[in-house]
Protein backbone atom coordinates (compact mmCIF):
# COMPACT_ATOMS: atom_id res chain seq x y z
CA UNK A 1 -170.07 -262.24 0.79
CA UNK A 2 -167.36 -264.42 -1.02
CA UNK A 3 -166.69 -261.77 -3.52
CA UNK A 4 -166.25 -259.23 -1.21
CA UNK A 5 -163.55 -261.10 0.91
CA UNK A 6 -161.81 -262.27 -1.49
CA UNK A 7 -161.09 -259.11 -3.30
CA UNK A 8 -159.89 -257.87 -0.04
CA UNK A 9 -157.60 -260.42 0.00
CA UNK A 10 -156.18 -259.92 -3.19
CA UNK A 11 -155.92 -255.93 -3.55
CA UNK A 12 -152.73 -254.77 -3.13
CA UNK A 13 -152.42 -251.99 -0.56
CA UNK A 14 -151.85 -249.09 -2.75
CA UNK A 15 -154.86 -250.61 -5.16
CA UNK A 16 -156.46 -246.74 -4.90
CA UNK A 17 -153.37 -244.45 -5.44
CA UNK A 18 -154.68 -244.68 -9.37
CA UNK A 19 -158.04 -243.82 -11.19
CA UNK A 20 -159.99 -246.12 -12.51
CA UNK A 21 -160.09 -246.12 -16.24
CA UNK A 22 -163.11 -244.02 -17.49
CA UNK A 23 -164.19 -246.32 -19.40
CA UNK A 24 -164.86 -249.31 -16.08
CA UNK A 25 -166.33 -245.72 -14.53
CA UNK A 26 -168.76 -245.28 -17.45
CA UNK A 27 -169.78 -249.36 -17.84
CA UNK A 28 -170.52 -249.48 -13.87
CA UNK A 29 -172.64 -245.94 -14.09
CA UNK A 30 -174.47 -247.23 -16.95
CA UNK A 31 -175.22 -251.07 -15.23
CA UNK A 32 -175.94 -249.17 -11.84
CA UNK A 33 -178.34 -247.30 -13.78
CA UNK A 34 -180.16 -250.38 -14.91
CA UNK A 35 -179.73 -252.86 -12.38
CA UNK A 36 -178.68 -254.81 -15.58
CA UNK A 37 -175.84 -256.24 -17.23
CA UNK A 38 -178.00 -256.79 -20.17
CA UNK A 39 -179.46 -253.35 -20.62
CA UNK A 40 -176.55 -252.05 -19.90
CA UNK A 41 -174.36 -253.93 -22.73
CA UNK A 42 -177.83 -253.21 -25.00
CA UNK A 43 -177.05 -249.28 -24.43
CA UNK A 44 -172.97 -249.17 -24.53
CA UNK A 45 -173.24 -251.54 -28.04
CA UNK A 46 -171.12 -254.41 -25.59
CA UNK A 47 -171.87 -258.42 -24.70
CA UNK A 48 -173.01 -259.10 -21.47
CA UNK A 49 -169.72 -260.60 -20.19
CA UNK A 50 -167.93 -257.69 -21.23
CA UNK A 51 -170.11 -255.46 -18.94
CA UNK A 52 -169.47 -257.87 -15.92
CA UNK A 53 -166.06 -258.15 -16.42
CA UNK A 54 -165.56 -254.61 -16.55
CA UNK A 55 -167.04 -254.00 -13.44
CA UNK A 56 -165.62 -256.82 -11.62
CA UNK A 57 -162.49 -255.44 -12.48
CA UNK A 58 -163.75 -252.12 -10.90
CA UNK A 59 -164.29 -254.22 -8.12
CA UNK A 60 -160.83 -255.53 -7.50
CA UNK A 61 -159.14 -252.23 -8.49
CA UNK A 62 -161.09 -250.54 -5.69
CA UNK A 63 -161.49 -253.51 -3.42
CA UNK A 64 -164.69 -252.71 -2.52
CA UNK A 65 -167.64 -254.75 -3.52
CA UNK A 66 -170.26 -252.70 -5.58
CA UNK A 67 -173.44 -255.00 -6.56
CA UNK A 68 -175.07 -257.66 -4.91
CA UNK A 69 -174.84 -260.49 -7.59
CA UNK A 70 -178.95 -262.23 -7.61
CA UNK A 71 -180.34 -264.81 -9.72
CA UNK A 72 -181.98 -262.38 -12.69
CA UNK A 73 -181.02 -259.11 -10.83
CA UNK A 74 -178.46 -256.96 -9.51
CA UNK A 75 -178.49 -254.27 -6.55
CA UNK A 76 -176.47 -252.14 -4.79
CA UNK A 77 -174.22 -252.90 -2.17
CA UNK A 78 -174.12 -249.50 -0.06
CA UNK A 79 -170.94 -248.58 -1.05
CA UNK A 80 -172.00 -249.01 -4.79
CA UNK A 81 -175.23 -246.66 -4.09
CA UNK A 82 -172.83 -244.03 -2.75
CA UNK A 83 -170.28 -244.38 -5.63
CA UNK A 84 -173.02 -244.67 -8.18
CA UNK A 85 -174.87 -241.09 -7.33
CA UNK A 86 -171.12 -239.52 -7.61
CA UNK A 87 -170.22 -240.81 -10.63
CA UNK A 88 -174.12 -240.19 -12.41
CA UNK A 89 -173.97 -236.68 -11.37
CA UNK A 90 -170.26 -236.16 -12.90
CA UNK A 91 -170.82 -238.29 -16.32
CA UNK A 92 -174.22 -235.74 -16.26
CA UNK A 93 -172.00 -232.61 -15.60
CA UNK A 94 -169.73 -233.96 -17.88
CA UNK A 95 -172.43 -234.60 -21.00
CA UNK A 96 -173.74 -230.81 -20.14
CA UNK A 97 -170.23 -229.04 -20.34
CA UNK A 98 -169.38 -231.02 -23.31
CA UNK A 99 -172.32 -229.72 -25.22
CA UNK A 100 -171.66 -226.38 -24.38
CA UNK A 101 -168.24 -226.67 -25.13
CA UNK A 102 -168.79 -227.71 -28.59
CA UNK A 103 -171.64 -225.34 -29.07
CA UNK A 104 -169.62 -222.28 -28.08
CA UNK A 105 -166.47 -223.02 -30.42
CA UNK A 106 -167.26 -225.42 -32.32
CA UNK A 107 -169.09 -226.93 -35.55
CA UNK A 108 -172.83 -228.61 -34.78
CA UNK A 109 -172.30 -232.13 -33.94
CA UNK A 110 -175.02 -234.35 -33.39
CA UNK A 111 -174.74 -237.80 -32.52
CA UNK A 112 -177.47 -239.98 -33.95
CA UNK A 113 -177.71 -243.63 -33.69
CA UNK A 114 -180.37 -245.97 -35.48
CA UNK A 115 -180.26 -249.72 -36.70
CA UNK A 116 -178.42 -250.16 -39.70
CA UNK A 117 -181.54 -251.07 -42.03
CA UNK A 118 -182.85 -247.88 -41.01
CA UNK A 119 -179.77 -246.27 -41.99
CA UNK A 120 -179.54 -248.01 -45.83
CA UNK A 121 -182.63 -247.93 -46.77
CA UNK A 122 -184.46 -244.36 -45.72
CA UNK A 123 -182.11 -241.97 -43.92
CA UNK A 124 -179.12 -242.22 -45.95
CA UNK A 125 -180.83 -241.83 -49.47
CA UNK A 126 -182.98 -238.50 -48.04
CA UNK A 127 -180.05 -237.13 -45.58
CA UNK A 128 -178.56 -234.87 -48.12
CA UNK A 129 -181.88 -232.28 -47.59
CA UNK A 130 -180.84 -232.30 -44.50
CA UNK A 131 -177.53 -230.78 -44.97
CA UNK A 132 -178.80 -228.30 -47.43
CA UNK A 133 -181.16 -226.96 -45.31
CA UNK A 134 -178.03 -226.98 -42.06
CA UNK A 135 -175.07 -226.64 -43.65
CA UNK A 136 -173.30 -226.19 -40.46
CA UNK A 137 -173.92 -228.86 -38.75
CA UNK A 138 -172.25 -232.17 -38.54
CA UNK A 139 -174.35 -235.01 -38.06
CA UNK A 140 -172.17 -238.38 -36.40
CA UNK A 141 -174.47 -241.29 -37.86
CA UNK A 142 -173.77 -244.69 -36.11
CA UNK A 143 -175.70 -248.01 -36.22
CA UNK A 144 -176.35 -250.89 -33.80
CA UNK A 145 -176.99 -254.51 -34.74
CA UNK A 146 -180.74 -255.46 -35.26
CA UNK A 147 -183.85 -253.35 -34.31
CA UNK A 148 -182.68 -251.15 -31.26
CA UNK A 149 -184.88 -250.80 -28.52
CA UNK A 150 -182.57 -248.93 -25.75
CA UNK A 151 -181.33 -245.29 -26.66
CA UNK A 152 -177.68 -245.61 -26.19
CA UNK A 153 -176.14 -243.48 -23.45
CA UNK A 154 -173.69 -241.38 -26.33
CA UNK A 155 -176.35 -241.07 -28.65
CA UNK A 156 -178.10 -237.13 -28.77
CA UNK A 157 -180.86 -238.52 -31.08
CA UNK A 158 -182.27 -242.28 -31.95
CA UNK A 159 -184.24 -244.44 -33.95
CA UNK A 160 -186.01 -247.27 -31.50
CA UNK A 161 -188.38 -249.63 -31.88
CA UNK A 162 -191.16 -250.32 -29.65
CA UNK A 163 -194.64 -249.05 -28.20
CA UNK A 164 -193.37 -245.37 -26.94
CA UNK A 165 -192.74 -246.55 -23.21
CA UNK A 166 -189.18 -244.45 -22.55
CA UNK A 167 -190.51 -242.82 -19.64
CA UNK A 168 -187.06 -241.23 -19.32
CA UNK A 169 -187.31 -240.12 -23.17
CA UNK A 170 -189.02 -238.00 -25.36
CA UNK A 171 -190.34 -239.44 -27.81
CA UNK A 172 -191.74 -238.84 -31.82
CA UNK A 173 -193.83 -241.95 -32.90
CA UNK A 174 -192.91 -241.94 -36.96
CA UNK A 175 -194.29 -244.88 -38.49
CA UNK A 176 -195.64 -248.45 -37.71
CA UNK A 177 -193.95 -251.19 -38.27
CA UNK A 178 -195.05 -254.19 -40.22
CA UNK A 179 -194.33 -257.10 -42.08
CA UNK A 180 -194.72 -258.55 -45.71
CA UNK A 181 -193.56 -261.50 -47.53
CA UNK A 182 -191.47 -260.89 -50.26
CA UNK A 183 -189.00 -262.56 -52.92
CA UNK A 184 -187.46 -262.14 -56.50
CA UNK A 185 -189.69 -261.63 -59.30
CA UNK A 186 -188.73 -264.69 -61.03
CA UNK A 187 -189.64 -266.94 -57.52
CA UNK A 188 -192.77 -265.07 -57.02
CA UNK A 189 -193.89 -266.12 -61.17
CA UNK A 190 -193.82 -269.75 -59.50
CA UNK A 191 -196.19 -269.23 -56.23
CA UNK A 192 -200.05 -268.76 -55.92
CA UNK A 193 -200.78 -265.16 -54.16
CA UNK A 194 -203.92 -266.72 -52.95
CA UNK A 195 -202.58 -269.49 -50.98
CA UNK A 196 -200.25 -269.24 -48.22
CA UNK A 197 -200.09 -273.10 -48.74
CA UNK A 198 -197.40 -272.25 -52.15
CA UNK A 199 -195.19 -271.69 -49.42
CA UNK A 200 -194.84 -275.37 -48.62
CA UNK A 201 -191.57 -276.82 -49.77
CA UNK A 202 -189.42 -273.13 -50.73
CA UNK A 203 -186.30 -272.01 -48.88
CA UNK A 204 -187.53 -269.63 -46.16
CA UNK A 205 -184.90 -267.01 -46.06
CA UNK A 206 -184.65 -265.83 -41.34
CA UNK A 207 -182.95 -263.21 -39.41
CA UNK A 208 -180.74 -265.43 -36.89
CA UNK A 209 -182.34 -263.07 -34.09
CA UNK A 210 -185.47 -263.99 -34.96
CA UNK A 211 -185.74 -267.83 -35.65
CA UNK A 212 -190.05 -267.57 -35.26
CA UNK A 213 -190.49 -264.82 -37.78
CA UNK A 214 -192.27 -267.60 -39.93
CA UNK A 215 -194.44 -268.87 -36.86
CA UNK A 216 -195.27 -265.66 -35.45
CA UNK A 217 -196.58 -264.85 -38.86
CA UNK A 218 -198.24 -267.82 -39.56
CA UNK A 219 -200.15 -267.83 -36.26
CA UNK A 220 -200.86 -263.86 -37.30
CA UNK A 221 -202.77 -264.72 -40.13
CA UNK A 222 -204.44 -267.90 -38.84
CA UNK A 223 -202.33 -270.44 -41.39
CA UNK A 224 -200.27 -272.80 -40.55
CA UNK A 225 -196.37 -272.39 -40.47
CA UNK A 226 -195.24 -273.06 -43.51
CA UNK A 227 -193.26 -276.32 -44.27
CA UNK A 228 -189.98 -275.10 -45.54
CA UNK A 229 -187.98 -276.77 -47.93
CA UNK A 230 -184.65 -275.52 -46.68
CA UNK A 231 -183.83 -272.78 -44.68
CA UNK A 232 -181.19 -269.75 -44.73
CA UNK A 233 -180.09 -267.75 -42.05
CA UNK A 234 -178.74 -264.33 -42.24
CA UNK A 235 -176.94 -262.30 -39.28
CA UNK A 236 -178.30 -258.87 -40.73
CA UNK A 237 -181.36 -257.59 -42.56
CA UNK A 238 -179.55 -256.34 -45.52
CA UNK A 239 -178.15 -259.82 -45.91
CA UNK A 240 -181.71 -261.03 -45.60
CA UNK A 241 -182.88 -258.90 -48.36
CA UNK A 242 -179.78 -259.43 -50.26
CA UNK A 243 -180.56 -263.21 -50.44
CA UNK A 244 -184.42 -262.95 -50.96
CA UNK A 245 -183.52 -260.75 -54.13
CA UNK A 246 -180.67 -263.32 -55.35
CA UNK A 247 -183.35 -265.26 -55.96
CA UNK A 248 -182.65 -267.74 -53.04
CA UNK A 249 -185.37 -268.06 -51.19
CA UNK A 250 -188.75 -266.07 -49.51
CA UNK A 251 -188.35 -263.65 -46.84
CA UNK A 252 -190.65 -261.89 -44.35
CA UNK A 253 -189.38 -258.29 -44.64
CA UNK A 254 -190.23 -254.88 -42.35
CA UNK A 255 -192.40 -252.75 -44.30
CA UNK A 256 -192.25 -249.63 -45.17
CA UNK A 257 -188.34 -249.93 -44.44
CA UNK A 258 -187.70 -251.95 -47.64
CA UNK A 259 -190.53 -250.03 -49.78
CA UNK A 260 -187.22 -249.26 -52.44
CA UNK A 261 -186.79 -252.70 -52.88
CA UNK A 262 -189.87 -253.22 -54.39
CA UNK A 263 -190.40 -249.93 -55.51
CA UNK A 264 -187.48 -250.82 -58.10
CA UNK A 265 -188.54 -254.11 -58.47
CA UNK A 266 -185.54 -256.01 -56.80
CA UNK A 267 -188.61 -257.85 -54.87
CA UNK A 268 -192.17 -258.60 -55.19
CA UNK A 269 -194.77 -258.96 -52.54
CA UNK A 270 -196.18 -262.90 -52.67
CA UNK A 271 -199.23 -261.58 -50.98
CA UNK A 272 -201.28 -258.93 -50.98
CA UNK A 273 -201.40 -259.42 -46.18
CA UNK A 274 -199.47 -257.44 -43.87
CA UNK A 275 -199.29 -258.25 -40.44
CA UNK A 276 -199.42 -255.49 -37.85
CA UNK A 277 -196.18 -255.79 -35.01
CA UNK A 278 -197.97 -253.21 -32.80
CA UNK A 279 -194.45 -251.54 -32.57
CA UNK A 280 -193.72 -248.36 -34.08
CA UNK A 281 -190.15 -246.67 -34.77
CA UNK A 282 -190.12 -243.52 -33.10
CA UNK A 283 -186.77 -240.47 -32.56
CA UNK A 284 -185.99 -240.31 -29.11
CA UNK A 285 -183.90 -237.83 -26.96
CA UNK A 286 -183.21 -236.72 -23.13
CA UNK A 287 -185.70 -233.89 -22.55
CA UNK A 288 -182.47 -231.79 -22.65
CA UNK A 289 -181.46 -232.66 -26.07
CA UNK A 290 -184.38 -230.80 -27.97
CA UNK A 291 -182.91 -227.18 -26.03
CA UNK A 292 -179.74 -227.16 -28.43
CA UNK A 293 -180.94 -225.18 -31.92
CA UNK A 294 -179.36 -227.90 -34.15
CA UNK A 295 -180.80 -230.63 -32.53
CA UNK A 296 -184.45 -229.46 -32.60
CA UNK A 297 -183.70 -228.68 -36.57
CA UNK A 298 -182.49 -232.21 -36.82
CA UNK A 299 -185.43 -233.45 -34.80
CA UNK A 300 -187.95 -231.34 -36.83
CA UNK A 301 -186.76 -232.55 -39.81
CA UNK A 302 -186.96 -236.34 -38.73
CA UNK A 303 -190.33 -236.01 -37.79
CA UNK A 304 -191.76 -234.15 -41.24
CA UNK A 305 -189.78 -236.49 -43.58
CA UNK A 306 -190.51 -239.65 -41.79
CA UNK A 307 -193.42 -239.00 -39.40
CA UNK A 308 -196.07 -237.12 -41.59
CA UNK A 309 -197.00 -240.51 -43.71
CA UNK A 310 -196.55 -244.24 -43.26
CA UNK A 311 -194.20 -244.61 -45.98
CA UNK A 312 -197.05 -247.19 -47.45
């Protein structure tokens, strides 16, 4: 009960004779949503901190305490259950007569979000069909770091990653996701595609987010980890797969997502294994999303360019 008393203390008197900002509205309806800072920065594209800070600055501009603070969890104080089911029901009122809006007098906008890779290296290259076959519609692409695994609260359509379990979603399951290792042509001439033991002593090119890519693959295939000779670490995919085709090093890439790369020969494959991730990427929408026309072309279309084949 700290918090609470001390921003009583410090409100001023007239602390609710102004709105809130929107946007501390819209951070504390998403977090009350999830019970979670962290799901909630995952979905609005934020940090953590940011999220808390926002609504602890809700807090002080109301004076009212919203969450009980736990260990690995939040909940609501009763005052933050009331304010929450207010402000859900306007941001969903909101959403709704903003659709309409723009579908009465304006162009087809869609707002699709997937991870950048995704973006590069298969939507981008095939969207153009897309707009031939719906030249009136807009499409609004945007990307979040790494392999996105919450649909974000502005999106209309996304890409996610994972085993289908969105209850709140629908969901399209397009293709599984797996992994190979792969590396310039000229690095590849130097290692044995019959031993994972050629590994031993070659820079090992990593995703920062995913320092155990080489372990988890390793244990995968029953081998041991290899023994790298160096190591690079790259904050992005592309970067990985920018480096690994520089020549610098071996990297374990998502396949089918970087098929062009070795369909043009910018990598090889070093062996002939894959191993499964049990995660597929699938397009996922609010149930509501699929009633607009333009979205259900979009949707459509997703699923018979991407979800008819495995891209293999």
């Amino acid at each position: 009960m700290e918090l609470h008393h001390a921003i009583h203390r410090e409100a001023p008197m007239n602390t609710t004779s102004r709105l809130p900002s929107l946007r501390a509205l819209r951070v504390f309806q998403v977090a009350g949503r999830h019970l979670s800072f962290k799901l909630a920065a995952a979905e609005l594209c934020l940090s953590a901190s940011a999220v808390s800070h926002q609504v602890r600055n809700l807090e002080e501009h109301l004076g009212i305490e919203l969450f009980v603070r736990r260990t690995r969890a939040l909940d609501f104080t009763g005052a933050g259950q009331k304010y929450f089911m207010f402000l859900d029901g306007m941001f969903s009122r909101l959403e709704t007569e903003t659709r309409q809006l723009a579908a009465e007098y304006g162009r087809n906008l869609i707002r699709l979000c997937v991870p950048p890779f995704f973006a590069g290296e298969l939507l981008l290259p095939r969207l153009q069909s897309f707009h031939d076959l719906a030249p009136d519609t807009d499409i609004r692409l945007a990307t979040q770091p790494s392999l996105m695994k919450i649909h974000p609260a502005e999106a209309d359509l996304s890409i996610l990653l994972g085993n289908g379990d969105w209850p709140a979603l629908v969901t399209h399951r397009l293709f599984a996701h797996r992994l190979v290792v792969g590396c310039a042509p000229a690095l590849a001439a130097g290692l044995d595609p019959s031993s994972f033991a050629s590994l031993d002593g070659q820079t090992l090119i990593v995703h920062e987010n995913r320092p155990d890519a080489w372990d988890n693959w390793a244990r995968a295939l029953d081998t041991p980890p290899p023994r790298a000779g160096k190591v690079i670490r790259c904050d992005s995919m592309s970067a990985v797969m920018q480096a690994a085709a520089q020549g610098l090093g071996v990297a374990i890439v998502s396949w089918p997502l970087a098929r062009n790369r070795f369909d043009t020969g910018e990598l090889v494959r070093v062996f002939a294994q894959e191993v499964a991730t049990n995660e597929h990427f699938h397009l996922a929408h609010r149930p509501e999303e699929s009633e607009r026309a333009d979205v259900a072309q979009l949707i459509d279309w997703i699923v018979a360019e991407f979800g008819t084949r495995e891209l293999s």
